[in-house]
Structure formats: structure tokens, C-alpha cells
Protein backbone atom coordinates (compact mmCIF):
# COMPACT_ATOMS: atom_id res chain seq x y z
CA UNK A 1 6.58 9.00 29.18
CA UNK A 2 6.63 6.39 26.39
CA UNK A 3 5.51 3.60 29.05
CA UNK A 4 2.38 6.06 29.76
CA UNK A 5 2.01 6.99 26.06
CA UNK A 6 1.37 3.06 25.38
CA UNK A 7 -1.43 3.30 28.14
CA UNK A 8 -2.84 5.56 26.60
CA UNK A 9 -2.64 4.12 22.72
CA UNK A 10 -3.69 1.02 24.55
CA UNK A 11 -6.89 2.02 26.67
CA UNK A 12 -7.98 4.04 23.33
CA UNK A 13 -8.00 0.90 20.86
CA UNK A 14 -9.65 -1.40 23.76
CA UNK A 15 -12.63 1.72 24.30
CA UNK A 16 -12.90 1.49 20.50
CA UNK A 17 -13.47 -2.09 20.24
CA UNK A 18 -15.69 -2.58 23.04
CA UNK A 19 -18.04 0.63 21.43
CA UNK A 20 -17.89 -1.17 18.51
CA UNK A 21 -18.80 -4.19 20.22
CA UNK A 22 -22.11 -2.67 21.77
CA UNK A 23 -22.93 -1.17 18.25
CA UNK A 24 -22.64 -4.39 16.88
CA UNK A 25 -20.20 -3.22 14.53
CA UNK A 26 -18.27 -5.83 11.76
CA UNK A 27 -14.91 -5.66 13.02
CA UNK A 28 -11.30 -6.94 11.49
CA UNK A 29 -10.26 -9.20 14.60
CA UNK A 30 -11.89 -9.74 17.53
CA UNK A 31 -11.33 -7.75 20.52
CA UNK A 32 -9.32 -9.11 23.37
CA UNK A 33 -5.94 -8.77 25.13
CA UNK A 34 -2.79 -7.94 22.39
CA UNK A 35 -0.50 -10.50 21.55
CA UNK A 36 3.09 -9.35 23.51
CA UNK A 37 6.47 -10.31 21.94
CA UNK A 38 9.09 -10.94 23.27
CA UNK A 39 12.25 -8.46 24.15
CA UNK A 40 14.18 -9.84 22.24
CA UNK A 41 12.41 -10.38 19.61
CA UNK A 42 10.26 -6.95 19.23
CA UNK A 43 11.56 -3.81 17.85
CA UNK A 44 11.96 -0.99 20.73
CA UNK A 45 10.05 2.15 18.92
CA UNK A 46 9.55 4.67 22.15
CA UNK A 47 6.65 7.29 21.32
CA UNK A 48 6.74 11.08 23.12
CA UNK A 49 4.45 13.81 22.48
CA UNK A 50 4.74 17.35 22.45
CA UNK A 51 5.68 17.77 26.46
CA UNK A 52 8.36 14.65 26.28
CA UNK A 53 10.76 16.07 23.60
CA UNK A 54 12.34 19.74 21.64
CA UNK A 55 14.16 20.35 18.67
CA UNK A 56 17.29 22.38 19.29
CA UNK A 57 20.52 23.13 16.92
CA UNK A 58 19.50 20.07 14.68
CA UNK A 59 18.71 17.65 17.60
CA UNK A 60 15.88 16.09 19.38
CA UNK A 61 15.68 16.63 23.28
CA UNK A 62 13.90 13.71 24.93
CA UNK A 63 12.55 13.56 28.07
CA UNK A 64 15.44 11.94 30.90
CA UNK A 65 18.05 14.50 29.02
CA UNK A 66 18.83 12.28 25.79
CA UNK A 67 20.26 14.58 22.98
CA UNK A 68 19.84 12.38 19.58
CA UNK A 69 21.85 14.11 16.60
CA UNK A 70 19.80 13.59 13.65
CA UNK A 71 20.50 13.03 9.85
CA UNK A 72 17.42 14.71 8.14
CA UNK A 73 15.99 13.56 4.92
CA UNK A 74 13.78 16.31 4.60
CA UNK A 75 13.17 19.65 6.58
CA UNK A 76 10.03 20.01 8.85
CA UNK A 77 7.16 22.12 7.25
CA UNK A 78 5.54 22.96 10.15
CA UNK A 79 6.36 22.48 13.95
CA UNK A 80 5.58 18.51 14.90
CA UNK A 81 2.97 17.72 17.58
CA UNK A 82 4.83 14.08 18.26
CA UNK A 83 7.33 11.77 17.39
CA UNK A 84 8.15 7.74 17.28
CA UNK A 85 12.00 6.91 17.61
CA UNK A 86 12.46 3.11 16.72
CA UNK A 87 15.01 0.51 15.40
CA UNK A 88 14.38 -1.26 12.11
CA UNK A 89 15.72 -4.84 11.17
CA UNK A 90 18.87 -3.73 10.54
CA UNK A 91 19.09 -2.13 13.67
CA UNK A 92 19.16 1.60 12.07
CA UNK A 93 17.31 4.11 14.21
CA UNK A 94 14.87 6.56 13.28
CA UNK A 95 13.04 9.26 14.29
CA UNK A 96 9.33 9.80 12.52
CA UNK A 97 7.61 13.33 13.29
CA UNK A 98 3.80 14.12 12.85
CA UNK A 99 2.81 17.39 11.57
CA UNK A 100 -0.32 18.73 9.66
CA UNK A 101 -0.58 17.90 5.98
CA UNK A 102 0.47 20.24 3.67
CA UNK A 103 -1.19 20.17 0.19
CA UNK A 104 0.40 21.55 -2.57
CA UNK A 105 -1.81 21.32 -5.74
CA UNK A 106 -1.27 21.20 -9.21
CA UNK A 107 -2.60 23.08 -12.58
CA UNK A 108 -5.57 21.01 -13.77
CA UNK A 109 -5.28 19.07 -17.43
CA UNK A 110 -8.96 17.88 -17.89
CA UNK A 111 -7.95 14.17 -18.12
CA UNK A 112 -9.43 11.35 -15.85
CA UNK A 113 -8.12 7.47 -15.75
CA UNK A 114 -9.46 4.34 -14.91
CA UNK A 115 -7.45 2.11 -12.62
CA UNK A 116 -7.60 -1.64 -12.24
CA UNK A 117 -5.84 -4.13 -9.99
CA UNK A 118 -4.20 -7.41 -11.04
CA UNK A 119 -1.60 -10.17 -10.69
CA UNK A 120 -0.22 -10.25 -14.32
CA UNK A 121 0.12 -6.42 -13.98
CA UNK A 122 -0.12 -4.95 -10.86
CA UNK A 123 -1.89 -2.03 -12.30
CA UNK A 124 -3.98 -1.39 -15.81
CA UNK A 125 -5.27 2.08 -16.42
CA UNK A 126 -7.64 3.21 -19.80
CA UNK A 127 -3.93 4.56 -21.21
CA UNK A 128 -0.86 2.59 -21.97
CA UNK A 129 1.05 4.95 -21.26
CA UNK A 130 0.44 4.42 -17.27
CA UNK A 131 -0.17 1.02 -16.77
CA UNK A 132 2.10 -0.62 -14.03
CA UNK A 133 4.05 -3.73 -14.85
CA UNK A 134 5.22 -6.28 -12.49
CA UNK A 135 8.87 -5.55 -11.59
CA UNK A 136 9.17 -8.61 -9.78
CA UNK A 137 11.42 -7.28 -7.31
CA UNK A 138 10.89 -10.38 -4.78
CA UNK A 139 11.91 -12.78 -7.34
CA UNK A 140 15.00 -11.48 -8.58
CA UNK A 141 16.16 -11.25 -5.06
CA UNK A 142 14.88 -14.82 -4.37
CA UNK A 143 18.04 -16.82 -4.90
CA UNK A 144 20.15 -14.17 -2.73
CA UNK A 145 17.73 -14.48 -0.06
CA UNK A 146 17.62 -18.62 -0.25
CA UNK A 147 21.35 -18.44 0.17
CA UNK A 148 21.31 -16.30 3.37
CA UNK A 149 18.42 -18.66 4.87
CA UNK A 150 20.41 -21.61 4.01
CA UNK A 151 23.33 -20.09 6.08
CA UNK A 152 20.97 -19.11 8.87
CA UNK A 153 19.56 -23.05 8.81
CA UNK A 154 23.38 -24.76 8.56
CA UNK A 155 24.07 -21.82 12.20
CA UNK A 156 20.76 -22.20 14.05
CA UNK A 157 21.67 -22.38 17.38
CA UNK A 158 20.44 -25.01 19.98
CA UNK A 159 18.14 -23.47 22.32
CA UNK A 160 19.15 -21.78 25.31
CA UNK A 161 22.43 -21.37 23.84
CA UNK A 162 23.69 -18.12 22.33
CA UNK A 163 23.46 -17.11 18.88
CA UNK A 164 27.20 -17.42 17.03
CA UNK A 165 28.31 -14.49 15.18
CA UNK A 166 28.02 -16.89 11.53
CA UNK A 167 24.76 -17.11 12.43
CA UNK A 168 23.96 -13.03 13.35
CA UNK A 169 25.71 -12.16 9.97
CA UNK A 170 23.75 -14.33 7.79
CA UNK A 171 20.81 -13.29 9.86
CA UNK A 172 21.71 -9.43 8.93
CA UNK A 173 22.76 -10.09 5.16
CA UNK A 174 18.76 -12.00 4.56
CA UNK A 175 17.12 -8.60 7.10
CA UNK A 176 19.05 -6.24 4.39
CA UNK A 177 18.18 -7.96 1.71
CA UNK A 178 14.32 -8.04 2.19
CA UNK A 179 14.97 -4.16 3.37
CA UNK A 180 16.07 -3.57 -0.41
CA UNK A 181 12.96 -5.02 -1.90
CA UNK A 182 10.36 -3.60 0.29
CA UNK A 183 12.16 -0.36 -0.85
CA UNK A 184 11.68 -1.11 -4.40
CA UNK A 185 8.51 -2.13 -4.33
CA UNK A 186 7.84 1.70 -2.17
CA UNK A 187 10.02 3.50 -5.33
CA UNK A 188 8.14 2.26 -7.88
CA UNK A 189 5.06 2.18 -6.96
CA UNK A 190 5.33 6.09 -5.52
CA UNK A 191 6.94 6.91 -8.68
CA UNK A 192 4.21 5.60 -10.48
CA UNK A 193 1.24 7.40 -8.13
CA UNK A 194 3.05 10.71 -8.83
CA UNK A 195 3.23 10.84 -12.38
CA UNK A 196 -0.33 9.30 -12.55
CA UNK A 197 -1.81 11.91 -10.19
CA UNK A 198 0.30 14.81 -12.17
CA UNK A 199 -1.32 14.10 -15.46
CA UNK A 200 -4.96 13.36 -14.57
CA UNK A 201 -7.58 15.62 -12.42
CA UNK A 202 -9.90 12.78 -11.37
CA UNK A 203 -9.20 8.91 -10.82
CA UNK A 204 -11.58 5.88 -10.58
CA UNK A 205 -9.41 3.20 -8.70
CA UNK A 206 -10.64 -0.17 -8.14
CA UNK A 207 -11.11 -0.90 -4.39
CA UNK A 208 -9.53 -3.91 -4.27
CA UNK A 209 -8.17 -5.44 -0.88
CA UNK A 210 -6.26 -8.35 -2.32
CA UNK A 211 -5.69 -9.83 1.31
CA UNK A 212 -7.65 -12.76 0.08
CA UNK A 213 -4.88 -13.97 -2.27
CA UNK A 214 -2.92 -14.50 0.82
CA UNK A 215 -4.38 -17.91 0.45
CA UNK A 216 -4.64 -18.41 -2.68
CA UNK A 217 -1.97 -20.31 -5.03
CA UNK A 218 -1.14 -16.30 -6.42
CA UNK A 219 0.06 -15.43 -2.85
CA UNK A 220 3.76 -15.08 -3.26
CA UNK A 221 3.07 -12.77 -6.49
CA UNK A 222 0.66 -10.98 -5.05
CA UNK A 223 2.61 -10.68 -2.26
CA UNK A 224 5.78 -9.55 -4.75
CA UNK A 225 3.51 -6.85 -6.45
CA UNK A 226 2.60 -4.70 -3.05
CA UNK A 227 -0.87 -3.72 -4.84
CA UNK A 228 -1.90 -2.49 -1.12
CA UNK A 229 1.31 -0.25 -0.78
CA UNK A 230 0.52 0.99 -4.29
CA UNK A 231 -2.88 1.71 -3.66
CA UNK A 232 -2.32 3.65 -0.71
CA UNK A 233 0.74 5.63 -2.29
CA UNK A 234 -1.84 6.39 -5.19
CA UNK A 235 -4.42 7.54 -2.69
CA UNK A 236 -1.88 9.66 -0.05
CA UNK A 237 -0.25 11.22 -3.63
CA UNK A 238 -3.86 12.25 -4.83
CA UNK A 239 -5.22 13.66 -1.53
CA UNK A 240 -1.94 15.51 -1.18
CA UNK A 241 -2.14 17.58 -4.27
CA UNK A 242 -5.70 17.86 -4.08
CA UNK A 243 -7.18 15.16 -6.99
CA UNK A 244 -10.12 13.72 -6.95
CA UNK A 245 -10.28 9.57 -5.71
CA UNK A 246 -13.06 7.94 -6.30
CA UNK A 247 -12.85 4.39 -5.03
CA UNK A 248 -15.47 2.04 -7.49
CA UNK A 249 -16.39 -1.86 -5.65
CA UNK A 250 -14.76 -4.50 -7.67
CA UNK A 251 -17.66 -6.78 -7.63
CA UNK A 252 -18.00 -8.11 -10.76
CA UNK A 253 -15.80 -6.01 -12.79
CA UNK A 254 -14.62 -9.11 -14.51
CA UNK A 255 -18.27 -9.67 -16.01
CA UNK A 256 -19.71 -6.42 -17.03
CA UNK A 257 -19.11 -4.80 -20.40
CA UNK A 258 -17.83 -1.23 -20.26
CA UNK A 259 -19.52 0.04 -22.96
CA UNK A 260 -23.17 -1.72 -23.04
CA UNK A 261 -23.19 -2.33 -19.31
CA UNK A 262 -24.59 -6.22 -19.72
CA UNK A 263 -23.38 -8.77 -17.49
CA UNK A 264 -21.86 -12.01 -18.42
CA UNK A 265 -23.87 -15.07 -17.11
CA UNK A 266 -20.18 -16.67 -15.79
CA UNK A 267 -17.27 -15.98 -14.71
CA UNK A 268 -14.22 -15.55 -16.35
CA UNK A 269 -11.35 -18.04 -15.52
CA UNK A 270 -8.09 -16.20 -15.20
CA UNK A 271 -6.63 -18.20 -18.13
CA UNK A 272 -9.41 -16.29 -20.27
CA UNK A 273 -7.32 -12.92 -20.91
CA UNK A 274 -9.74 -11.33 -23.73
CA UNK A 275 -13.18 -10.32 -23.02
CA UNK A 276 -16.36 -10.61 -25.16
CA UNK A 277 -19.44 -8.94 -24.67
CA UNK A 278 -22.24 -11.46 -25.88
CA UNK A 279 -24.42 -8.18 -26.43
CA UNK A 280 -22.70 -5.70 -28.25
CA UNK A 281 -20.15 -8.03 -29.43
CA UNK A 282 -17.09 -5.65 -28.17
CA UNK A 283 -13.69 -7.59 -27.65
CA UNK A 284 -10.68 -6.17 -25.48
CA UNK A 285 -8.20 -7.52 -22.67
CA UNK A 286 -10.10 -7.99 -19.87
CA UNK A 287 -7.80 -5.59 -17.68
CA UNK A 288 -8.40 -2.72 -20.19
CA UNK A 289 -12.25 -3.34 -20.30
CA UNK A 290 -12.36 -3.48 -16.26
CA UNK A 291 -10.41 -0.54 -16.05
CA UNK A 292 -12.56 1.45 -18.61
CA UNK A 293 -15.46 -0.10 -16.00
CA UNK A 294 -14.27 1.97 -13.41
CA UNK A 295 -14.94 5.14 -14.98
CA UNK A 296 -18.38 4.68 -16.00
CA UNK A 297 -18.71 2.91 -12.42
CA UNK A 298 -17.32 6.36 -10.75
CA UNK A 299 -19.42 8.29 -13.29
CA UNK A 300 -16.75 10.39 -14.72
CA UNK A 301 -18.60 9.64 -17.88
CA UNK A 302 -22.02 11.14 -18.59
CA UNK A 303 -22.57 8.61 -21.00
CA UNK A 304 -22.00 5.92 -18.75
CA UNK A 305 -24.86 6.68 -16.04
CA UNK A 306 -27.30 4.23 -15.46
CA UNK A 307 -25.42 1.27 -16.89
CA UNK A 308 -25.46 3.18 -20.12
CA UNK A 309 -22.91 3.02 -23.15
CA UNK A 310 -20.23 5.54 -22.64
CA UNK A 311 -19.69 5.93 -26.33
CA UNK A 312 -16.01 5.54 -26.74
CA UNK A 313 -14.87 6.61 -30.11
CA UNK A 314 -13.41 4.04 -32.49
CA UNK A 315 -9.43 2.72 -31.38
CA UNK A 316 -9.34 5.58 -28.77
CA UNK A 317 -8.02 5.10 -25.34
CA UNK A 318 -9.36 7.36 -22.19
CA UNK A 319 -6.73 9.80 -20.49
């Protein structure tokens, strides 16, 4: 069953890229035959649907007769229509269900917030109170992890030999390591989406797909922030308890003023941290003015329609 479930997952994306091929559709990577991995290097993650397994006495009942005792971390709200068992780096196995989303919303409070995307801080709302600072979780785990590559490089072993067991532990100790920061880096930044999206009825988030910094000389801190993980925790929190996401294009949110709407005739180097309006002479940081962009942008200000000034009163900040 999971051999004919990857058939199927595998005819689907292949009948999807050749329609999109005939449309003449912009596509993310070309279309072709999937790059395979090998067996021992791949993760095994087996996928069933609803015929190919049960849930009985607090175990799942896969097809062949395999009885899996579970550990749950949460109970099921509804009955699941499939599920993906796999093995992690660390060689932990788990067991990931699908069911219907289940919204649960909250009171309303009649505030909206601005959200922009950055480097310095990974994200800078129209409050203080909410913006996101770097935690740097990478880097303070960057000399631990240097040490277990070393190890790994003193133990490599020659090829077609076997790997020694020096060489597996190190190999385990750098795999847990990076484990622990990618789950930092998904604490924070769902801890943060939550008690953003509990506080404010609408948000205007900056659509920013920083997988252009990959190659850029703010790569590894970009990388280190996880402002796609973030983004999509702040999205998945909002549509669960039923806000309202309004996703604003980041072209040139560097250059416009947020409160006359004029445009800057150059661009701002990213050593210039203040921004000046040569119109209406206004002067903030340049986060806090983008961010404030975002709401006139999503229109969650009257005022701010048409390019128009959203008439913030004097030393206020928008919640």
C-alpha cells in the first residue's frame, strides 16, 4: 500500500506539471523525473490511507498486521482520513495523522498590526510590544555543532568501508543538535504568532519570500531567523482562529512614506536604519515606517486609500 500510495502522489505531481506546462504556467522547477536518494541515505516515511490502517486500544493497525503502540502528544479531534509514519535524523519514529481543521475563534478586540520582515529583527510590527527579535538560536549552538563536525571529519571513513561507531556518535550528537535549534526557532516563532493573532482582529503581513538571501552575504542569518517558518506559523495561527491575513507585496516598502505615500527616488542601503520622507519631512526607523506601510497598503486604514496620509496622531503607535 505505501509503494502504490507513492504512485499515486507521484503520477498526480507529474499530471500537474505537465497541465501547467500546456497552460504555460511560471513554475518553481522544471518538470522532469525526481531526484532518488539513496537507501541509505533517505529517511523511510511509509504513507497509508484510510483502507491501509485502524486505531484500536491506543494503537495504529497497519496494513501486513503491524500493531505500533503510540505515545500521543495530543488527542485526535476528529477521526483521521490518513497517516505518514517516518524516522527523523535521530532515528525517532513518528506517526502524523490528517484530519479536518478545526477552528476555534476568539472574542474580537478591534486592534489591527502591521507586520514587516527583516534580518536585524526577524519581525517589526506598528507596536513594540510585538516585535520579534533575533534569538539567534543557530549561533549560540554554532561552536557545539563545529565540535561534532570536527569529530565527524577526524572519523570519516574511507569509502566502501563501514562507518566506525566514533564516527556514528559524533554523527548523532551534530543530527541532535541541529534537531534542538530547528525546535527553537518552531517555539518561538509559534509563540510569537499566537499571542500576535490573540490580541489583534486583522493583520497586514509583508509577503516576503526571503529565499533570495540564500545567496546573499545575509544567508546564514537569514537562514538562523526562520522568517519562512514564522510566516507560515503566523498565517496557520490566524486562519485557525479565524483572523483576518492580508498579505501586502513588499515591493518597495523600503522607499515609500507611510504617511504621505511619496516615493523616494533611491534606494535605501541597509546601513541607512532611519528613514526620511523628503516630502513631509517625517523621520522613523525604517522597519517601523515599512511596517506602518503595510497597513495603509492592506487598507485597514481609511485614511490611507489611494496613497493617502493615514493621519497618525502625534507619538502614537498602531495596535
Amino acid at each position: 500500500m505505501p509503494q502504490q500510495q507513492t504512485i499515486r502522489d507521484f503520477a498526480k505531481s507529474r499530471t500537474k506539471a505537465l497541465k501547467d506546462i500546456k497552460a504555460r504556467l511560471p513554475m518553481r522547477r522544471r518538470a522532469g523525473m525526481p531526484r532518488f536518494r539513496k537507501k541509505a541515505v533517505a529517511a523511510p516515511t511509509l504513507n497509508y490511507t484510510r483502507r491501509g490502517f485502524s486505531l484500536k486500544q491506543g494503537r495504529v493497525h497497519l496494513a501486513g498486521g503491524i500493531k505500533i503502540p503510540l505515545v500521543w502528544s495530543r488527542d485526535l479531534p476528529t477521526e483521521p482520513s490518513s497517516v505518514r509514519v517516518y524516522r527523523d535524523s535521530l532515528g525517532h519514529w513518528y506517526a502524523s495523522f490528517v484530519v479536518p481543521a478545526a477552528f476555534e475563534p476568539l472574542p474580537e478586540t478591534g486592534k489591527v498590526i502591521g507586520v514587516d520582515w527583516g534580518v536585524k529583527e526577524v519581525a517589526t510590527t506598528t507596536s513594540p510590544t510585538y516585535d520579534l527579535p533575533h534569538a539567534e538560536h543557530g549561533k549560540n549552538a554554532a561552536q557545539k555543532l563545529a565540535r561534532y563536525q570536527r569529530m565527524m571529519s577526524r572519523r570519516t571513513p574511507a569509502k566502501g568501508t563501514p562507518a566506525s561507531n566514533g564516527y556514528k556518535k559524533a554523527k548523532r550528537q551534530a543530527a541532535k543538535a541541529h534537531k534542538k535549534v530547528a525546535r527553537q526557532r518552531t517555539d518561538t516563532g509559534r509563540k510569537w504568532a499566537k499571542r500576535v493573532v490573540a490580541d489583534h482582529d486583522a493583520l497586514a503581513v509583508e509577503d516576503f519570500r526571503p529565499r533570495f538571501l540564500a545567496k546573499s552575504t545575509m544567508a546564514r542569518k537569514a537562514a538562523d531567523a526562520a522568517i519562512g517558518a514564522t510566516k507560515t506559523a503566523l498565517v496557520e495561527m490566524a486562519h485557525k482562529h479565524q483572523r483576518t491575513v492580508r498579505l501586502v507585496n513588499p515591493a518597495h516598502t523600503t522607499m515609500d512614506c507611510a504617511d504621505c505615500g511619496a516615493r523616494a527616488k533611491h534606494r535605501l542601503p541597509l546601513s541607512e536604519r532611519t528613514y526620511t520622507c523628503t516630502a513631509c519631512g517625517v523621520s522613523r526607523p525604517r522597519d517601523k515606517n515599512s511596517a506602518r506601510l503595510m497597513l495603509v497598503r492592506a487598507g485597514l486604514y481609511p485614511d490611507g486609500a489611494d496613497r493617502g496620509r493615514p493621519h497618525f496622531p502625534p507619538g502614537s503607535e498602531a495596535a
